[in-house]
Protein backbone atom coordinates (compact mmCIF):
# COMPACT_ATOMS: atom_id res chain seq x y z
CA UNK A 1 0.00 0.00 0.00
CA UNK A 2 1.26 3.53 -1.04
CA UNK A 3 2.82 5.56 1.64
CA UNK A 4 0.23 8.28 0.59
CA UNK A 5 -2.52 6.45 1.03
CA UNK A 6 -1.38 5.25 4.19
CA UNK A 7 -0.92 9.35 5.20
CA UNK A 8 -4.17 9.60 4.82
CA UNK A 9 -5.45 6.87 6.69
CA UNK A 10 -3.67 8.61 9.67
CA UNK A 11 -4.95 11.69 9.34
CA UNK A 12 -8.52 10.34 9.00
CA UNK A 13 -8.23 7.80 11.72
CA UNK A 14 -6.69 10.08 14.39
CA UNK A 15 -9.32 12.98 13.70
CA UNK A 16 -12.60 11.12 13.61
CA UNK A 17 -15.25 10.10 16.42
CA UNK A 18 -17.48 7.76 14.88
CA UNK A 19 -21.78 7.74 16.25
CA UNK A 20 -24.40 5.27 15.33
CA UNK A 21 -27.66 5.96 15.44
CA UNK A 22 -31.23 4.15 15.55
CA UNK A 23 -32.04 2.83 12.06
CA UNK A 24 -34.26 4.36 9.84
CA UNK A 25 -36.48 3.23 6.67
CA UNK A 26 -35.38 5.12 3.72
CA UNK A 27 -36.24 3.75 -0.18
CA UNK A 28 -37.31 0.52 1.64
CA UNK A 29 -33.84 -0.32 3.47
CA UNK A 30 -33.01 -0.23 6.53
CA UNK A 31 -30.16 1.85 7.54
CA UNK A 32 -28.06 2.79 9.96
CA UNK A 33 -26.97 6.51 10.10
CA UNK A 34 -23.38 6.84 10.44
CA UNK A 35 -21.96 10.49 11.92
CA UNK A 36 -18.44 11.20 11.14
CA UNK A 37 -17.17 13.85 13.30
CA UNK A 38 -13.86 15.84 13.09
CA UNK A 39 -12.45 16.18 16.64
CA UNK A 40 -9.02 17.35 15.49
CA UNK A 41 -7.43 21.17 14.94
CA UNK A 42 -8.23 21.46 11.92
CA UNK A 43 -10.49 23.76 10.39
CA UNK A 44 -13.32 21.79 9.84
CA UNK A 45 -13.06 20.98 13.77
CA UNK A 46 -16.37 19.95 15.18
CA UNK A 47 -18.00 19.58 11.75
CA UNK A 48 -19.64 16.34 11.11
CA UNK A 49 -20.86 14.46 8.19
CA UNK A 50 -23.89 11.30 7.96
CA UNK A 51 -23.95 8.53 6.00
CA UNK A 52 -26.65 6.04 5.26
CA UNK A 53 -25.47 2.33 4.89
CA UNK A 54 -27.26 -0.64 5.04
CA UNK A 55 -26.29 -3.64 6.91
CA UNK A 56 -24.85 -6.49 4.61
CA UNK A 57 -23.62 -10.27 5.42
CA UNK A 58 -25.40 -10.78 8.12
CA UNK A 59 -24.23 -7.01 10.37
CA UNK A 60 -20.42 -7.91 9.30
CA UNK A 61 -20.30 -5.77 7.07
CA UNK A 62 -21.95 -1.89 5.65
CA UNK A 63 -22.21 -0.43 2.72
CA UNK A 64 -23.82 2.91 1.56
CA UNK A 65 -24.38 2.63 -2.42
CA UNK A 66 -24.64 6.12 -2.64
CA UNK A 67 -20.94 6.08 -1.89
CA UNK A 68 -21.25 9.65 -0.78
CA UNK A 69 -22.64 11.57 3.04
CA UNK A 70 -26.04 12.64 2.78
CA UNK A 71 -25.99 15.54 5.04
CA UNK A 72 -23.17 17.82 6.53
CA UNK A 73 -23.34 20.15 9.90
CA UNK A 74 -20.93 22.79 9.87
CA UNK A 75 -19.50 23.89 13.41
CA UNK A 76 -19.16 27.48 14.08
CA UNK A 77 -20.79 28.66 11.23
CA UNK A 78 -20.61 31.77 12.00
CA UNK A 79 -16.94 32.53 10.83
CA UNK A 80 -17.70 30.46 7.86
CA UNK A 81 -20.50 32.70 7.17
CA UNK A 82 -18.67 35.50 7.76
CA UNK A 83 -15.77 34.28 4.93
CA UNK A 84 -18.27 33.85 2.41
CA UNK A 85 -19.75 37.09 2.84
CA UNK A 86 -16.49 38.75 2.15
CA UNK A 87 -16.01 36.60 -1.26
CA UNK A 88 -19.10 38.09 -1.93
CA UNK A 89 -18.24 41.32 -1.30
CA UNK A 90 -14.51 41.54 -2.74
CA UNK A 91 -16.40 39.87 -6.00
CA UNK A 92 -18.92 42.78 -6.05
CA UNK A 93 -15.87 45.02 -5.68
CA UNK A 94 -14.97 43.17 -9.28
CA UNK A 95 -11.03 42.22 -7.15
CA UNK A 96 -9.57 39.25 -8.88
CA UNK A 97 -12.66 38.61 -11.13
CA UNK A 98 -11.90 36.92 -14.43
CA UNK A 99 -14.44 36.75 -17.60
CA UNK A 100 -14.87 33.04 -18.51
CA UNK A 101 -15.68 32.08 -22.25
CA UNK A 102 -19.48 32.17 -21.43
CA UNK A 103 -19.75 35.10 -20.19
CA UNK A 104 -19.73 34.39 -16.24
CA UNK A 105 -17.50 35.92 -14.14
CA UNK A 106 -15.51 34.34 -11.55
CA UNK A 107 -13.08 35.05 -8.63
CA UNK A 108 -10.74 32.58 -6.63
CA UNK A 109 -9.85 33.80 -3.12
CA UNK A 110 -7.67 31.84 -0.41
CA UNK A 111 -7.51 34.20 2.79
CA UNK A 112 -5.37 31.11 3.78
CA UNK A 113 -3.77 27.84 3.43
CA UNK A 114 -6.84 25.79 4.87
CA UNK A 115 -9.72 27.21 2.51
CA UNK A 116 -10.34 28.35 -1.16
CA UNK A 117 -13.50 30.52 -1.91
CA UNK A 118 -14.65 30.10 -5.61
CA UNK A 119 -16.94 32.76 -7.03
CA UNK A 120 -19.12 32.47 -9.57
CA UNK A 121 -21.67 34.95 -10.99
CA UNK A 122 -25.02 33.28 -12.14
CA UNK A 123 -28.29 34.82 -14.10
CA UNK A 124 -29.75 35.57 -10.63
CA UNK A 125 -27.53 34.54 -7.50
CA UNK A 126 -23.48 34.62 -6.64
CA UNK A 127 -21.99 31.42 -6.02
CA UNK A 128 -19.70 30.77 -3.43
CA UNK A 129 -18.16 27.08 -3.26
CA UNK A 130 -16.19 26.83 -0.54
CA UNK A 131 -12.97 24.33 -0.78
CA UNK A 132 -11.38 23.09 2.25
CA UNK A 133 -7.62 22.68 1.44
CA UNK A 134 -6.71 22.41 5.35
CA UNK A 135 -4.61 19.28 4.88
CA UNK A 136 -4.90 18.73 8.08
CA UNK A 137 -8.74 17.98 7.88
CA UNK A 138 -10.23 14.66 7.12
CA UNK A 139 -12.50 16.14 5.31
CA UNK A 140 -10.16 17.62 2.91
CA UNK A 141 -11.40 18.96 -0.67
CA UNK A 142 -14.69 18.45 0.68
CA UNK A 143 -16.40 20.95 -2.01
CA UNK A 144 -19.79 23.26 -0.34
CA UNK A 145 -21.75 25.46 -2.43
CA UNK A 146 -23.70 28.18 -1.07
CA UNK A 147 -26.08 31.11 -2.60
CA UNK A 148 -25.86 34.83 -1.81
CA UNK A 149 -28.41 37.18 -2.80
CA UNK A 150 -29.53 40.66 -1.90
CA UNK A 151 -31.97 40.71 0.69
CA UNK A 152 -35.41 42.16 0.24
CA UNK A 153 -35.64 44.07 3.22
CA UNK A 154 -34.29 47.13 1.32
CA UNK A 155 -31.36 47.18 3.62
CA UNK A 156 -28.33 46.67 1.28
CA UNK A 157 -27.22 44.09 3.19
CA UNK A 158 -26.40 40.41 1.23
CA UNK A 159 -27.38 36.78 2.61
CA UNK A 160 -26.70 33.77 2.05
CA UNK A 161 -29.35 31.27 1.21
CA UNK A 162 -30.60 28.83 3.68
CA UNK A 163 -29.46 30.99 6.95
CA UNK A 164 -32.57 31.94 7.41
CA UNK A 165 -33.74 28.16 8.09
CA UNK A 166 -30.89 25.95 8.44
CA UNK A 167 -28.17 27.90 10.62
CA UNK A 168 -29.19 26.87 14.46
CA UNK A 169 -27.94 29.87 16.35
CA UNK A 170 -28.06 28.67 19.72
CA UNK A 171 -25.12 26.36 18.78
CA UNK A 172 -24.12 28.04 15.99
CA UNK A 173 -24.46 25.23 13.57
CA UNK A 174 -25.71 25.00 9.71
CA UNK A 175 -26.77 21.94 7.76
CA UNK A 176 -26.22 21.64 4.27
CA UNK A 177 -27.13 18.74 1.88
CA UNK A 178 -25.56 20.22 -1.21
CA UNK A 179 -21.58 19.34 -0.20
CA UNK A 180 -19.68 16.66 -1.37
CA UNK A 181 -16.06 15.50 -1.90
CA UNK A 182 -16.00 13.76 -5.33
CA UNK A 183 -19.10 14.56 -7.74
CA UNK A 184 -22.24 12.41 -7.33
CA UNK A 185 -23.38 9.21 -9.12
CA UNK A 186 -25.11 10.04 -12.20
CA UNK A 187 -26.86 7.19 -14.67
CA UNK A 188 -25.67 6.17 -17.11
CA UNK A 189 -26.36 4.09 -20.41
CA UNK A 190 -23.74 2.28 -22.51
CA UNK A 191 -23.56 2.73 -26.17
CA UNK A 192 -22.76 -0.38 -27.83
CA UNK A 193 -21.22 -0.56 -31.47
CA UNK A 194 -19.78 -3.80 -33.70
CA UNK A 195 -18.21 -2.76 -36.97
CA UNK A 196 -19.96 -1.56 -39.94
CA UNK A 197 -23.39 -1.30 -37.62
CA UNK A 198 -25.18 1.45 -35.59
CA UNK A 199 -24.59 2.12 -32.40
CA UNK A 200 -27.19 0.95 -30.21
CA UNK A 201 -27.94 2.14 -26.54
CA UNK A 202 -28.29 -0.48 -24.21
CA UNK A 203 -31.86 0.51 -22.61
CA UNK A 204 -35.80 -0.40 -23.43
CA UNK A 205 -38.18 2.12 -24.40
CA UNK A 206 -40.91 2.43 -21.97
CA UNK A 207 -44.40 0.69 -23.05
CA UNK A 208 -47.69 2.16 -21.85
CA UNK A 209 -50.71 -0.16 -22.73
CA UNK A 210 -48.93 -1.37 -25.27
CA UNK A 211 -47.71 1.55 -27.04
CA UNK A 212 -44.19 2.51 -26.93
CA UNK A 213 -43.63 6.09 -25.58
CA UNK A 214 -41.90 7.87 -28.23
CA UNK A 215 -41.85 11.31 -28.75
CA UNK A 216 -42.20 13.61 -31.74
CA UNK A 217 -38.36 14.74 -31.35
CA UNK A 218 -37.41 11.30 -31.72
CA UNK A 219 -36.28 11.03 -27.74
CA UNK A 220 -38.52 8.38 -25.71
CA UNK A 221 -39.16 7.55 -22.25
CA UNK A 222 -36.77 4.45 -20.77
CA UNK A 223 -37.88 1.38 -19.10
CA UNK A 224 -35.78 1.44 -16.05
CA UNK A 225 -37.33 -1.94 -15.01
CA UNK A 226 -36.53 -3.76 -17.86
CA UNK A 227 -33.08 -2.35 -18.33
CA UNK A 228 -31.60 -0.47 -14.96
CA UNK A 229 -29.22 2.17 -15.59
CA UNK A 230 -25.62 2.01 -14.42
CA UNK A 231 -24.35 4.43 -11.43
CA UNK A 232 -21.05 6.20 -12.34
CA UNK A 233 -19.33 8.88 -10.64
CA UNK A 234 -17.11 10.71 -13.17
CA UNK A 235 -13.78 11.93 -12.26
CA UNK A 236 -12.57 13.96 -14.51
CA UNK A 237 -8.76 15.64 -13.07
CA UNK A 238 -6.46 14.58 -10.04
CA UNK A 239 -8.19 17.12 -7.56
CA UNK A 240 -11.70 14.91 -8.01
CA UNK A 241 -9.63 11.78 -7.44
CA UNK A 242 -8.03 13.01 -4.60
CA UNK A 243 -11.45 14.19 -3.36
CA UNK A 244 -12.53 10.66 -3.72
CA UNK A 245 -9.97 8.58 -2.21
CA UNK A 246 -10.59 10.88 0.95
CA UNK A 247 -14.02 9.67 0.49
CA UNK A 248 -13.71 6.08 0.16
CA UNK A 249 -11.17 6.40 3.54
CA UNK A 250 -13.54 7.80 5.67
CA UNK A 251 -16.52 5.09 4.99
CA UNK A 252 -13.71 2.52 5.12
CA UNK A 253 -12.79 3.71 8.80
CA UNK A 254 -16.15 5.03 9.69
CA UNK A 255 -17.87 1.69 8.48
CA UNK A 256 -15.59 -0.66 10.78
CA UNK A 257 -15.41 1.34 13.39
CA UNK A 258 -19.30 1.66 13.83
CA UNK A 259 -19.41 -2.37 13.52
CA UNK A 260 -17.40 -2.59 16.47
CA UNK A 261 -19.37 -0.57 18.74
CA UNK A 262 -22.59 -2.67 17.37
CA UNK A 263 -25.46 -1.70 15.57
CA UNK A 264 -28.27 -0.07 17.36
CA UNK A 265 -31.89 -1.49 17.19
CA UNK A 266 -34.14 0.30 19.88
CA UNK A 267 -32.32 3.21 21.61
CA UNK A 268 -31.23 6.03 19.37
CA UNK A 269 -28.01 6.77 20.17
CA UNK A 270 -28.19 10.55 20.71
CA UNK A 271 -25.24 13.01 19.49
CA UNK A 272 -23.73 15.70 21.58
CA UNK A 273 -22.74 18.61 20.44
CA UNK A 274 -22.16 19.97 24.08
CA UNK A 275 -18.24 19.97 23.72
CA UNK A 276 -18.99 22.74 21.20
CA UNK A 277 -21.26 24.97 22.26
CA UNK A 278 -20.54 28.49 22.91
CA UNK A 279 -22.39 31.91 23.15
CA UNK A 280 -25.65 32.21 20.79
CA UNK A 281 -24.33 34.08 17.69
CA UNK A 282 -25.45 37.37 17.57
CA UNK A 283 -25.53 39.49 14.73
CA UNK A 284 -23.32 42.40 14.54
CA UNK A 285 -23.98 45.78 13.03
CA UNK A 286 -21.97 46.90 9.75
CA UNK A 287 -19.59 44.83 7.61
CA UNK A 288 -16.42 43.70 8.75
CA UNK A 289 -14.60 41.64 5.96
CA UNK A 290 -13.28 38.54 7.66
CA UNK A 291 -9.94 38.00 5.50
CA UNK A 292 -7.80 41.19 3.76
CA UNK A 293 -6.56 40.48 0.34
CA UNK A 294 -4.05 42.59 0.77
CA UNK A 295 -2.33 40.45 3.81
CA UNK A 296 -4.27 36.94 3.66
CA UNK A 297 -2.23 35.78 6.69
CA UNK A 298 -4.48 37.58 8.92
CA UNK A 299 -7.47 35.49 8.08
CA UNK A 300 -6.55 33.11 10.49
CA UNK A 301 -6.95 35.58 13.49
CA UNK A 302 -9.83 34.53 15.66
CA UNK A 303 -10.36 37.64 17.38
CA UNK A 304 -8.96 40.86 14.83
CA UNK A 305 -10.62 41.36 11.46
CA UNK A 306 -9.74 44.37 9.32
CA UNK A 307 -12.37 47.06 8.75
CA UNK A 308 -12.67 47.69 5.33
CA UNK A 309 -15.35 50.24 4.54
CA UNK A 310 -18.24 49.29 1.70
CA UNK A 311 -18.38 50.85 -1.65
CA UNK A 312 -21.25 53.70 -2.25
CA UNK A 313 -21.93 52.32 -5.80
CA UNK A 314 -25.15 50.51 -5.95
CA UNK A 315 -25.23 47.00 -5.54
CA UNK A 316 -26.21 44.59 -9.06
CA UNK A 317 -29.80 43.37 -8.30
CA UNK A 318 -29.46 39.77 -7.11
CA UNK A 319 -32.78 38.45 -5.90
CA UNK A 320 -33.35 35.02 -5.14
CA UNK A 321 -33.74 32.15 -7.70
CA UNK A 322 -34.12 28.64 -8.31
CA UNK A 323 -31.19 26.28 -8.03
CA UNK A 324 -28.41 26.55 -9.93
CA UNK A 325 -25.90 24.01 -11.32
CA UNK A 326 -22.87 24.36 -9.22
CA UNK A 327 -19.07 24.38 -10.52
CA UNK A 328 -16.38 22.45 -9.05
CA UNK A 329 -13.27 23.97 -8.02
C-alpha cells in the first residue's frame, strides 16, 4: 500500500469520532446513520458528516451505495459565514474577477492555506463554493456550495441562502445537503457498437398499454425496469480523485469502526454537540470583511478582522432564484 494512502489513513483515523444511530427506513432499506465527526485542529473541527449504509452479510459488514454523506453540519458557522460574505463582497468590488468564455465571471480567493473561496456569478444569484484545502482535515477537498443574494428588506445588506432556516444559532451550527467530496453518481447508459453497424444504446423504451412512448423529437421515455441504468461517478482531473480517495477512507474507517461498537436497534443513540457549544451568535452591526486580500495571513486571526469600509456604488440586483448548477473547483 502507497505511503500516501497510508498518510491519509492517519490523518482520517486520528481525527474522527465515529456515532451510530437508531435505524431508519429510507427507499425501503433499513439503515443505519453513520456520523463522522472531526475532533481534530483542523479547520473543519467539530463539523460532522452522515452517512446512510445498510447492513450487509449478516451485520459484518456496511455499505452505503450512494458512496457519498447525505448531510453535513458545519461547526461554528458563524466565521464560515462570515468568509463567504467577504467573497461576496470583494467579488462585487470586481477584485480578482476573471471573464470566462461564457460570459460568467468568476473570482478565486484563499484568505489562507486551509480554505479556497470560488466565485461564480449566475443569471440571478453569486456562487460561493467553498474548498477546504486544510490538509490537516479529514474532510479535505470536501467541495460546499452556497447562494448569496440581496436581501429584500431594502437594507443593502447580502445573505446567504438557507441561513434563514438551516443555521441553528443557539449552537451556531448549519446543515447543508448540497456538499460533497467527489461529484455524485449520475446514470448512465452504454452505447454499444460492432463494426460496420449502428450504435445501439443499451436501454428499453418504456411501453404504456402497449404503445411505446416515443416522442415527436425522436427522444422516448426508458424502461428502467426492464433495463436499470448504471451508477457512475465521473472523475474527470487529479483534484476529483483526490477528493474521492478521501471519500472512500472515511466510509472505510467510519464503516468498521461503527461495527465494532454494534449496531443499534431500539435506543437512538443521541449526538452531543455539548463539547462545542458556545455563546448564541449574535448578529453584529456593519460589515467587517473577515480575511484582507491585501495580507491573507491575517485570516486566520480569531479575534482581529480588518475594517474595510463598503463601496457607495449601488449593488447589481441579485434576488433570489431557483437552483443553480454548481461548478467544481
Amino acid at each position: 500500500m502507497s505511503t500516501i494512502l497510508n498518510n491519509i489513513k492517519q490523518i482520517v483515523s486520528s481525527a474522527i469520532k465515529v456515532e451510530v444511530n437508531k435505524p431508519v427506513i429510507k427507499n425501503g432499506k433499513k439503515r443505519y446513520p453513520v456520523v463522522v465527526t472531526d475532533m481534530g485542529q483542523s479547520i473543519t473541527s467539530g463539523w460532522s458528516i452522515k452517512y446512510l449504509p445498510t447492513a450487509q452479510n449478516n451485520g459484518q459488514r456496511l455499505y452505503d451505495g450512494s458512496q457519498t454523506f447525505s448531510a453535513l453540519n458545519i461547526h461554528k458557522f458563524s466565521k464560515i459565514h462570515n468568509l463567504i460574505i467577504t467573497a461576496n463582497h470583494y467579488f462585487l468590488g470586481n477584485q480578482n474577477v476573471e471573464v470566462m468564455m461564457d460570459g460568467r465571471r468568476r473570482a478565486i480567493y484563499e484568505p489562507d492555506n486551509k480554505i479556497r473561496l470560488t466565485v461564480t456569478s449566475q443569471s440571478n444569484s453569486v456562487v460561493v463554493v467553498l474548498t477546504v484545502i486544510d490538509e490537516e482535515s479529514p474532510f479535505y477537498m470536501m467541495s460546499i456550495p452556497f447562494n448569496v443574494v440581496l436581501s429584500n428588506d431594502n437594507s443593502g445588506d447580502y445573505y446567504v441562502i438557507g441561513s434563514e432556516d438551516r443555521w441553528d444559532r443557539t449552537i451556531d451550527m448549519f446543515t447543508e445537503s448540497n456538499a460533497n467530496f467527489a461529484p455524485r453518481k449520475t446514470r448512465f447508459y452504454r452505447v454499444h457498437q460492432n463494426a460496420n453497424q449502428a450504435p445501439t444504446l443499451n436501454a428499453r423504451i418504456a411501453n404504456h398499454n402497449g404503445q411505446f412512448q416515443i416522442h415527436p423529437n425522436g427522444s422516448f421515455a426508458i424502461d428502467m425496469e426492464a433495463a436499470p441504468p448504471e451508477w457512475i461517478q465521473v472523475i474527470t482531473n487529479e483534484y476529483k480523485a483526490l477528493a474521492y480517495i478521501y471519500e472512500q477512507v472515511i466510509m472505510e474507517i467510519a464503516f468498521k469502526k461503527a461495527l465494532e461498537q454494534g449496531l443499534p436497534s431500539n435506543e437512538r443513540n443521541q449526538i452531543s454537540f455539548d463539547d462545542f457549544q458556545e455563546t448564541p451568535f449574535a448578529r453584529q452591526g456593519g460589515f467587517i470583511p473577515a480575511f484582507n486580500l491585501n495580507n491573507p495571513a491575517t485570516a486566520g486571526a480569531e479575534n482581529e478582522q480588518p475594517i474595510i469600509p463598503l463601496p457607495n456604488e449601488p449593488k447589481p440586483p441579485v434576488t433570489a432564484g431557483r437552483n443553480v448548477t454548481l461548478p467544481w473547483t
